[in-house]
PDB file of N, CA and C in Angstrom:
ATOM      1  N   UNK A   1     236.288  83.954  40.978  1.00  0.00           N
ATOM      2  CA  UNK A   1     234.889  83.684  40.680  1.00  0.00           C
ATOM      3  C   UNK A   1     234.546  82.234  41.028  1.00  0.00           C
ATOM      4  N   UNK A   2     235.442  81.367  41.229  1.00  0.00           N
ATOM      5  CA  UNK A   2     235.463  80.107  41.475  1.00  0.00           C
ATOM      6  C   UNK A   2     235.933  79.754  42.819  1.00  0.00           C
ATOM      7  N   UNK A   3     235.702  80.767  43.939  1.00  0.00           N
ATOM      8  CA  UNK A   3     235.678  80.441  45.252  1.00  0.00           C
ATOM      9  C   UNK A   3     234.895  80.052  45.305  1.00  0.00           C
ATOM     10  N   UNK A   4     234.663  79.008  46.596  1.00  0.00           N
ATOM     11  CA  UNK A   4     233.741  78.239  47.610  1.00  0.00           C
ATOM     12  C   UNK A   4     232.889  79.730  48.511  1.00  0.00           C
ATOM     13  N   UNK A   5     231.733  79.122  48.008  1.00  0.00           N
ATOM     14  CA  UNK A   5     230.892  80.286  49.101  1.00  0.00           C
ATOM     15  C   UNK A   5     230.560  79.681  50.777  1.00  0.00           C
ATOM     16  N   UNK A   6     230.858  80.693  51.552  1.00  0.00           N
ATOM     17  CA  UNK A   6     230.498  79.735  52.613  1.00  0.00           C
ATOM     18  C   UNK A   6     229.758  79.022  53.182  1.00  0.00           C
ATOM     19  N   UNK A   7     228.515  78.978  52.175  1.00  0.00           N
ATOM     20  CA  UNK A   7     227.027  78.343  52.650  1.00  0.00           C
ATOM     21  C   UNK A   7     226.826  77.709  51.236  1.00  0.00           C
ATOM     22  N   UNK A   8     226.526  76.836  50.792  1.00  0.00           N
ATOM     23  CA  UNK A   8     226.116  76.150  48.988  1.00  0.00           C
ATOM     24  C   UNK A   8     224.355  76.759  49.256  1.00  0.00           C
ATOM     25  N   UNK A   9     223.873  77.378  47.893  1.00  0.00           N
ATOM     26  CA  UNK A   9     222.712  77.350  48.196  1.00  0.00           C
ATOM     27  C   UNK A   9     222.050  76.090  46.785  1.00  0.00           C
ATOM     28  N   UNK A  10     220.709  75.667  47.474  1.00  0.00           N
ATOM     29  CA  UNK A  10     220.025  74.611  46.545  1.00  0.00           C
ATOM     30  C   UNK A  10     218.665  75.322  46.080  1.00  0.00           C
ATOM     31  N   UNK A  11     218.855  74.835  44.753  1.00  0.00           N
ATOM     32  CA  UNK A  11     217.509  75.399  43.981  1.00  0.00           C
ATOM     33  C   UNK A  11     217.244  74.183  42.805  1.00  0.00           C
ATOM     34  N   UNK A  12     216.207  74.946  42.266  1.00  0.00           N
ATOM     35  CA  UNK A  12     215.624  73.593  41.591  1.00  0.00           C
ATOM     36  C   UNK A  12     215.933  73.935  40.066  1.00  0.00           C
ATOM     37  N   UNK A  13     217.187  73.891  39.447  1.00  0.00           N
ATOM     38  CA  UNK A  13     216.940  74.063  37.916  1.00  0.00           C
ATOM     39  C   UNK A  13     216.850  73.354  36.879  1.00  0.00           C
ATOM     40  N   UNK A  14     217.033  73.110  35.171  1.00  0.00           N
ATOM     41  CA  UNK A  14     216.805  72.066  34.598  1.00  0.00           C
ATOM     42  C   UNK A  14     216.064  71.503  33.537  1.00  0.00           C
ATOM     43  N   UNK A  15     216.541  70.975  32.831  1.00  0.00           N
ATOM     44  CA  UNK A  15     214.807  70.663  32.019  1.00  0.00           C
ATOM     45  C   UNK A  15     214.936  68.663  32.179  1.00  0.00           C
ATOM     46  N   UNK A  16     214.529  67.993  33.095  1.00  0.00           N
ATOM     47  CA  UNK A  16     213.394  68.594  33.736  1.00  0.00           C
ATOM     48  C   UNK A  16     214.239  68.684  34.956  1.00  0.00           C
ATOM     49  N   UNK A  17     213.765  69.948  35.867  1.00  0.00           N
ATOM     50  CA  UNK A  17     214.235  70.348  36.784  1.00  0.00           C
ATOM     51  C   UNK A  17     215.143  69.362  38.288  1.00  0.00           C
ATOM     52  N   UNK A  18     215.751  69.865  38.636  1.00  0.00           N
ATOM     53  CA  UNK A  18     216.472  68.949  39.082  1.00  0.00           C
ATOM     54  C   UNK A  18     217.368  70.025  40.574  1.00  0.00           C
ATOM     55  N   UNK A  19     217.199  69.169  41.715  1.00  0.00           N
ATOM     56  CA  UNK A  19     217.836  69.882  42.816  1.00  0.00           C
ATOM     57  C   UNK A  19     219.633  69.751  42.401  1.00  0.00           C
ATOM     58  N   UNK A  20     219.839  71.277  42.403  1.00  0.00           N
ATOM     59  CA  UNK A  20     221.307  71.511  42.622  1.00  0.00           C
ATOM     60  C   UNK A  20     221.873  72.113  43.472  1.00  0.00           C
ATOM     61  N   UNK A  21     223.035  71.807  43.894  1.00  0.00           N
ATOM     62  CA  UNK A  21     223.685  72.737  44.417  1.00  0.00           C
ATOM     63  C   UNK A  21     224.582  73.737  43.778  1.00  0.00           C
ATOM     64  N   UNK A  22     224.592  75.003  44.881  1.00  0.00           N
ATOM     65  CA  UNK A  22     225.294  75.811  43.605  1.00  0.00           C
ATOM     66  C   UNK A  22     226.302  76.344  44.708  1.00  0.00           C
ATOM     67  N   UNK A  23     227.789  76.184  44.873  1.00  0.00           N
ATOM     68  CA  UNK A  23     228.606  76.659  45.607  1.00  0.00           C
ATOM     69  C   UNK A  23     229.394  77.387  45.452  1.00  0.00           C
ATOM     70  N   UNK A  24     229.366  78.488  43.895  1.00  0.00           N
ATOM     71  CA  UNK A  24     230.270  79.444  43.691  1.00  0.00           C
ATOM     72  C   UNK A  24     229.903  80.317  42.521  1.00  0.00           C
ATOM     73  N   UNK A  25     230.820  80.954  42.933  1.00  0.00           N
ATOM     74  CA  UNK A  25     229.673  82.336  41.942  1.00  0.00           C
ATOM     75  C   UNK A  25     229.631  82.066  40.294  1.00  0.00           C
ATOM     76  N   UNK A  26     230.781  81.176  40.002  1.00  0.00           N
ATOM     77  CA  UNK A  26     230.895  81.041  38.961  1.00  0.00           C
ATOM     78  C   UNK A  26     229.630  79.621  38.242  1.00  0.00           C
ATOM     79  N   UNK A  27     229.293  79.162  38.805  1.00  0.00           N
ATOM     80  CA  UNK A  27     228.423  78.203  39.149  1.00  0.00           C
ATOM     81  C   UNK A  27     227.121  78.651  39.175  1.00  0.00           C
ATOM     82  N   UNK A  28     226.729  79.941  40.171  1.00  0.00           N
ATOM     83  CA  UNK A  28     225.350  80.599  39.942  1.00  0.00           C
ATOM     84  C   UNK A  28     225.509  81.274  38.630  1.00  0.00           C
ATOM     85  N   UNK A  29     226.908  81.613  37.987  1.00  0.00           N
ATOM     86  CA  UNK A  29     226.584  82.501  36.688  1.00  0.00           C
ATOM     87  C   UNK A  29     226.067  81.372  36.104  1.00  0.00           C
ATOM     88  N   UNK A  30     226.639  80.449  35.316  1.00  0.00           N
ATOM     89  CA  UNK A  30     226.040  79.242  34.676  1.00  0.00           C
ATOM     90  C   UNK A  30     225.024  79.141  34.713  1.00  0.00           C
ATOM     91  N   UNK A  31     224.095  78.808  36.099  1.00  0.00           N
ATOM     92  CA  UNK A  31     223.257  78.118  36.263  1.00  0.00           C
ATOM     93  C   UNK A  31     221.900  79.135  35.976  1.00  0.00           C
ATOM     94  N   UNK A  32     222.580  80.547  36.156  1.00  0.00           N
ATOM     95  CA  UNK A  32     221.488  81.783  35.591  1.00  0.00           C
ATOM     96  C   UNK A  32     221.625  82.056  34.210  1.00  0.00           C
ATOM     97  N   UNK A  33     222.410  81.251  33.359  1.00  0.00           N
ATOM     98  CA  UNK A  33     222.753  81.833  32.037  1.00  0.00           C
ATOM     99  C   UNK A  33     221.792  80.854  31.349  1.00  0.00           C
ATOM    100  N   UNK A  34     222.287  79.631  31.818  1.00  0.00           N
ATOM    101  CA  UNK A  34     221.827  78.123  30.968  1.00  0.00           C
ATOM    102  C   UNK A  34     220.615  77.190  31.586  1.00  0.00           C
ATOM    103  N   UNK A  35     219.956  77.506  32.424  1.00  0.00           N
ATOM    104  CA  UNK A  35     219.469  76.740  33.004  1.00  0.00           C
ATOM    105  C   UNK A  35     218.131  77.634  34.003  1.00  0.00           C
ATOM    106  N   UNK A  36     218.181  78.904  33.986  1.00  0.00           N
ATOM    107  CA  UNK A  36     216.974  79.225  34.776  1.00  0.00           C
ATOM    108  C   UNK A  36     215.653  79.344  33.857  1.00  0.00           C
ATOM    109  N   UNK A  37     214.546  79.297  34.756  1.00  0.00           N
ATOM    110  CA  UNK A  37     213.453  78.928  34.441  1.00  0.00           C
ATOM    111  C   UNK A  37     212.622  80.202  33.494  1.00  0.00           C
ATOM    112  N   UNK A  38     213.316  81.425  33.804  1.00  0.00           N
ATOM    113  CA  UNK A  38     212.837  82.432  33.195  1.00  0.00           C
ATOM    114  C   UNK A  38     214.018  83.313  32.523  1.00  0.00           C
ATOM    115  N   UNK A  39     213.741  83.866  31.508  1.00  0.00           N
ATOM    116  CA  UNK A  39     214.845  84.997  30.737  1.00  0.00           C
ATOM    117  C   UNK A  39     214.733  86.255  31.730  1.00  0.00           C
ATOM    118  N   UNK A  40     213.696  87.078  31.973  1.00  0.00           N
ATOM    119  CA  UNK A  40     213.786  88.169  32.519  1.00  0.00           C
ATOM    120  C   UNK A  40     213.643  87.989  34.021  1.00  0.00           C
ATOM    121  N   UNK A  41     213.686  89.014  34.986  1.00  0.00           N
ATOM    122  CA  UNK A  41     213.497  89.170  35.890  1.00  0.00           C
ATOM    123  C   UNK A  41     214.805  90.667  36.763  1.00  0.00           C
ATOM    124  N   UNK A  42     213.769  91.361  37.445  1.00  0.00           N
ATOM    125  CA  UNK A  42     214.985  92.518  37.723  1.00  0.00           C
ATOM    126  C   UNK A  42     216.126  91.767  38.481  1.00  0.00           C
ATOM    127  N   UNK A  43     215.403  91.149  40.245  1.00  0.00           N
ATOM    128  CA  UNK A  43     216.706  90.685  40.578  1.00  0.00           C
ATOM    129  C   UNK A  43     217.448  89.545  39.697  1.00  0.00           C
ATOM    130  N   UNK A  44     217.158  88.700  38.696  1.00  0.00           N
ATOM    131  CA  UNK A  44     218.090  88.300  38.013  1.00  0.00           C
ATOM    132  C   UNK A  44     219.030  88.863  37.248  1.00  0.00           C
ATOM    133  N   UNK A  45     218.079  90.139  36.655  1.00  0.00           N
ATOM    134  CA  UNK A  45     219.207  90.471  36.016  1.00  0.00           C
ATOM    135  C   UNK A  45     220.562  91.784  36.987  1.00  0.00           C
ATOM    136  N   UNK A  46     220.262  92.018  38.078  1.00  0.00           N
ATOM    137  CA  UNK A  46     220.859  92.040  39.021  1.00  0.00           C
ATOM    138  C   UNK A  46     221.948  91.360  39.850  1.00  0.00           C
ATOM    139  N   UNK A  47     221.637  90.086  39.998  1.00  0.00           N
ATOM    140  CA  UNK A  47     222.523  89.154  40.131  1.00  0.00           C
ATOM    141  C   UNK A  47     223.668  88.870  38.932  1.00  0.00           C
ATOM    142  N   UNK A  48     223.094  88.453  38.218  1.00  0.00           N
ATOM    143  CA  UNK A  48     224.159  88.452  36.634  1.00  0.00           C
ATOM    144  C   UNK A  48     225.170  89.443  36.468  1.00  0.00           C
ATOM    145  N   UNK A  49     224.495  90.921  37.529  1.00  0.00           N
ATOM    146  CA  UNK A  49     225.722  91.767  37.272  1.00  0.00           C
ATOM    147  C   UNK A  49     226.573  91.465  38.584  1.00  0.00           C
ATOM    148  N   UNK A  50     226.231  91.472  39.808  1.00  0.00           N
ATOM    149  CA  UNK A  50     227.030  91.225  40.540  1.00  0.00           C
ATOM    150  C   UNK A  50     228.266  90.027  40.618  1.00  0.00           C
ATOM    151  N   UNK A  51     227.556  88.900  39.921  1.00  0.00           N
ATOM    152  CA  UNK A  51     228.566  87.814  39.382  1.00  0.00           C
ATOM    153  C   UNK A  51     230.224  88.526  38.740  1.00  0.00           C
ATOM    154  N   UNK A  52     229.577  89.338  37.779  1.00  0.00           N
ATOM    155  CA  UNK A  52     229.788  89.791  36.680  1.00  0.00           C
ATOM    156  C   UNK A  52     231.043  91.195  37.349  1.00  0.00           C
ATOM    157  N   UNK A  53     230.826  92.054  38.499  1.00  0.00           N
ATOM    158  CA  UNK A  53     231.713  92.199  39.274  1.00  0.00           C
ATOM    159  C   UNK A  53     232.330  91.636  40.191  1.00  0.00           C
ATOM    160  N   UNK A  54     231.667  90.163  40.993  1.00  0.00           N
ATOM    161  CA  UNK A  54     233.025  89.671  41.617  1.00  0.00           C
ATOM    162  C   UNK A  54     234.408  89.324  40.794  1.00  0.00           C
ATOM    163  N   UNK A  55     233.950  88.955  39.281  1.00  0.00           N
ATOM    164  CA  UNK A  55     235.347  88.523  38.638  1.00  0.00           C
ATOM    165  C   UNK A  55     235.907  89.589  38.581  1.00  0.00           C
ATOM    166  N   UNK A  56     234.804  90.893  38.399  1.00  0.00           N
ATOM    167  CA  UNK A  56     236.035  91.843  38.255  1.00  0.00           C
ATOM    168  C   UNK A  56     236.543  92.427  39.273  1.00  0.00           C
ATOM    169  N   UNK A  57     236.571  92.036  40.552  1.00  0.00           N
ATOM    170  CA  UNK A  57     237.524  91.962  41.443  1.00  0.00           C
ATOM    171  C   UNK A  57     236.618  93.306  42.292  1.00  0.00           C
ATOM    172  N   UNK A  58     235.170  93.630  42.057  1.00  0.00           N
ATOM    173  CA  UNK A  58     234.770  94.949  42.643  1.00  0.00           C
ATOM    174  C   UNK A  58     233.526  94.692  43.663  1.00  0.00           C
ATOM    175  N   UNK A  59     233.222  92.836  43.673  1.00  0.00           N
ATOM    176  CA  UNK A  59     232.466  92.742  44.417  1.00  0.00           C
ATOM    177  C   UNK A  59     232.999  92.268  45.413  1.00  0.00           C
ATOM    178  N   UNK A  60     232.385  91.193  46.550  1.00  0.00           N
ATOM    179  CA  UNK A  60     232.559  90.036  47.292  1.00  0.00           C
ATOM    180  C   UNK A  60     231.763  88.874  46.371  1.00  0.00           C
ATOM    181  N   UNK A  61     232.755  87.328  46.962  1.00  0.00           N
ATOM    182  CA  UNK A  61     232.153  86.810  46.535  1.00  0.00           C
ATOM    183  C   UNK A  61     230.403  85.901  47.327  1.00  0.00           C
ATOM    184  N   UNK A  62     230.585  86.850  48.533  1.00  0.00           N
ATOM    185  CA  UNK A  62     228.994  86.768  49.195  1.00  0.00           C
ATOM    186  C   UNK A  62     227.908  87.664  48.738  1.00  0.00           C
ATOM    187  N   UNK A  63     228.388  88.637  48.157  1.00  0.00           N
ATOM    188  CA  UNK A  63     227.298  89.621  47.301  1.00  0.00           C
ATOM    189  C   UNK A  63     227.007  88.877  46.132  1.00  0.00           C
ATOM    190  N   UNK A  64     227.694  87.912  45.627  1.00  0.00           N
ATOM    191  CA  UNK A  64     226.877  87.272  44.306  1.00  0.00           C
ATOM    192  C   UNK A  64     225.726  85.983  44.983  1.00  0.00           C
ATOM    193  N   UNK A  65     226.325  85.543  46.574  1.00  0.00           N
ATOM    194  CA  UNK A  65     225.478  84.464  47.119  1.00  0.00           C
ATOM    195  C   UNK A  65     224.188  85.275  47.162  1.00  0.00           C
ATOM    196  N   UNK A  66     224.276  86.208  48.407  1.00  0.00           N
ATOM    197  CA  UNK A  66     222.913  86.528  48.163  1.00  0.00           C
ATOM    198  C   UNK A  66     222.185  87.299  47.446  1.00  0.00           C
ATOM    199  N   UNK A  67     222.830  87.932  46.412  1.00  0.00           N
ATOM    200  CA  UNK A  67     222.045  88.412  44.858  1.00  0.00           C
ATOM    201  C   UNK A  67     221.290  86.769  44.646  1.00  0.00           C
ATOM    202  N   UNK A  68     222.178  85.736  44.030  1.00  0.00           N
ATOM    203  CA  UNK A  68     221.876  84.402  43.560  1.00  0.00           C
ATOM    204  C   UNK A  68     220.518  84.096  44.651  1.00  0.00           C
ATOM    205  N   UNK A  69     220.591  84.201  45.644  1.00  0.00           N
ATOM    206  CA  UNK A  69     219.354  83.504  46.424  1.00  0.00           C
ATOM    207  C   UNK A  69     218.119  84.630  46.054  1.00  0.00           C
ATOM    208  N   UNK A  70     218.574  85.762  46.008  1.00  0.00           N
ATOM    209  CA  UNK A  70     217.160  86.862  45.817  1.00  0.00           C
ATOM    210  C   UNK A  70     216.892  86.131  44.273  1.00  0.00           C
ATOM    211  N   UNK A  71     217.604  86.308  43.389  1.00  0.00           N
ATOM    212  CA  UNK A  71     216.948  85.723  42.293  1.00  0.00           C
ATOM    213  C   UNK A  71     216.506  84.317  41.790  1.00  0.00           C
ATOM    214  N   UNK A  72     216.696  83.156  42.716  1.00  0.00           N
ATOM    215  CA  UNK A  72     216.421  82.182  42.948  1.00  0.00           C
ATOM    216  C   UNK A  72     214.787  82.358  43.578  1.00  0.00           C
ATOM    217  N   UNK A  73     214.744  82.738  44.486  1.00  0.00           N
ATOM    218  CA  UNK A  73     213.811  83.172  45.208  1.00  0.00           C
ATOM    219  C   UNK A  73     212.748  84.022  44.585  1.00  0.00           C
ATOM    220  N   UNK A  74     213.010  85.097  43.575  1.00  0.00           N
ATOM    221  CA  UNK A  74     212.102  85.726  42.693  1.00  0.00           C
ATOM    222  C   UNK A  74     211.380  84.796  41.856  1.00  0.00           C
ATOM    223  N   UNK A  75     212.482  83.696  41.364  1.00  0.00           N
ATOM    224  CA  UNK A  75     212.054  82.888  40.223  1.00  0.00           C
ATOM    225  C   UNK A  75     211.366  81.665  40.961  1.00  0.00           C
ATOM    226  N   UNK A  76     211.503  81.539  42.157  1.00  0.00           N
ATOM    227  CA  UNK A  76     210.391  80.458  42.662  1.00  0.00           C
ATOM    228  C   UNK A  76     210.960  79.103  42.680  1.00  0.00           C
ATOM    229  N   UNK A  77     212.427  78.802  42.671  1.00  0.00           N
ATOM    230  CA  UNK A  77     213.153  77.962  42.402  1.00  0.00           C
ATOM    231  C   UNK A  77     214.387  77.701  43.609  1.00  0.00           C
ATOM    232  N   UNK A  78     214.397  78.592  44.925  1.00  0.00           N
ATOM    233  CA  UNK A  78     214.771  78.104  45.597  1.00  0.00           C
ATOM    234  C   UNK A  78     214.426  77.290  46.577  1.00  0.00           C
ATOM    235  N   UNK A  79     215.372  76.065  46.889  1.00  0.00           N
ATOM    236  CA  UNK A  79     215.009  75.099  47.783  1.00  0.00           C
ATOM    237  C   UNK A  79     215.530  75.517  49.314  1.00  0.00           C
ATOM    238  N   UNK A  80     217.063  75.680  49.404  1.00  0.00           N
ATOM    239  CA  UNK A  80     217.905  76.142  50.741  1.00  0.00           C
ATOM    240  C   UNK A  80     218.825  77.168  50.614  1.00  0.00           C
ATOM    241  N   UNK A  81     218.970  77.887  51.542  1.00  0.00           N
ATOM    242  CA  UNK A  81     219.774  78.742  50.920  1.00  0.00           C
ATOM    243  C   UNK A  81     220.463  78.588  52.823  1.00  0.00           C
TER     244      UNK A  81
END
């Protein structure tokens, strides 16, 4: 869960918001647990699961990148992906 993704994506999270980078899945879990701008959202809560199977060994860890950018992107908070 703590591989390097091959691309870091940047979004804006935070109070007060703040450009991060986020380079691993374990890193987008965090940053969707503690730090996003909204509680709900489908692709978030979508992403959270895919995180949630790379540890368990049933995803990739590029299916949590671009889950993480769709829900970055839903929430209006991505910068680069």
């Amino acid at each position: 869960m703590n591989t390097p993704w091959k691309k870091p994506v940047v979004v804006t999270v935070g109070e007060p918001p703040e450009e991060t980078v986020i380079e691993t899945t374990q890193g987008a879990a965090w940053a969707m647990i503690e730090d996003w701008p909204t509680e709900d959202g489908t692709l978030l809560d979508r992403a959270l699961e895919i995180c949630a199977a790379v540890d368990a060994g049933k995803k990739k860890p590029e299916d949590a990148r671009q889950a993480f950018v769709d829900a970055a992107r839903e929430a209006g908070i991505l910068i680069r992906a």
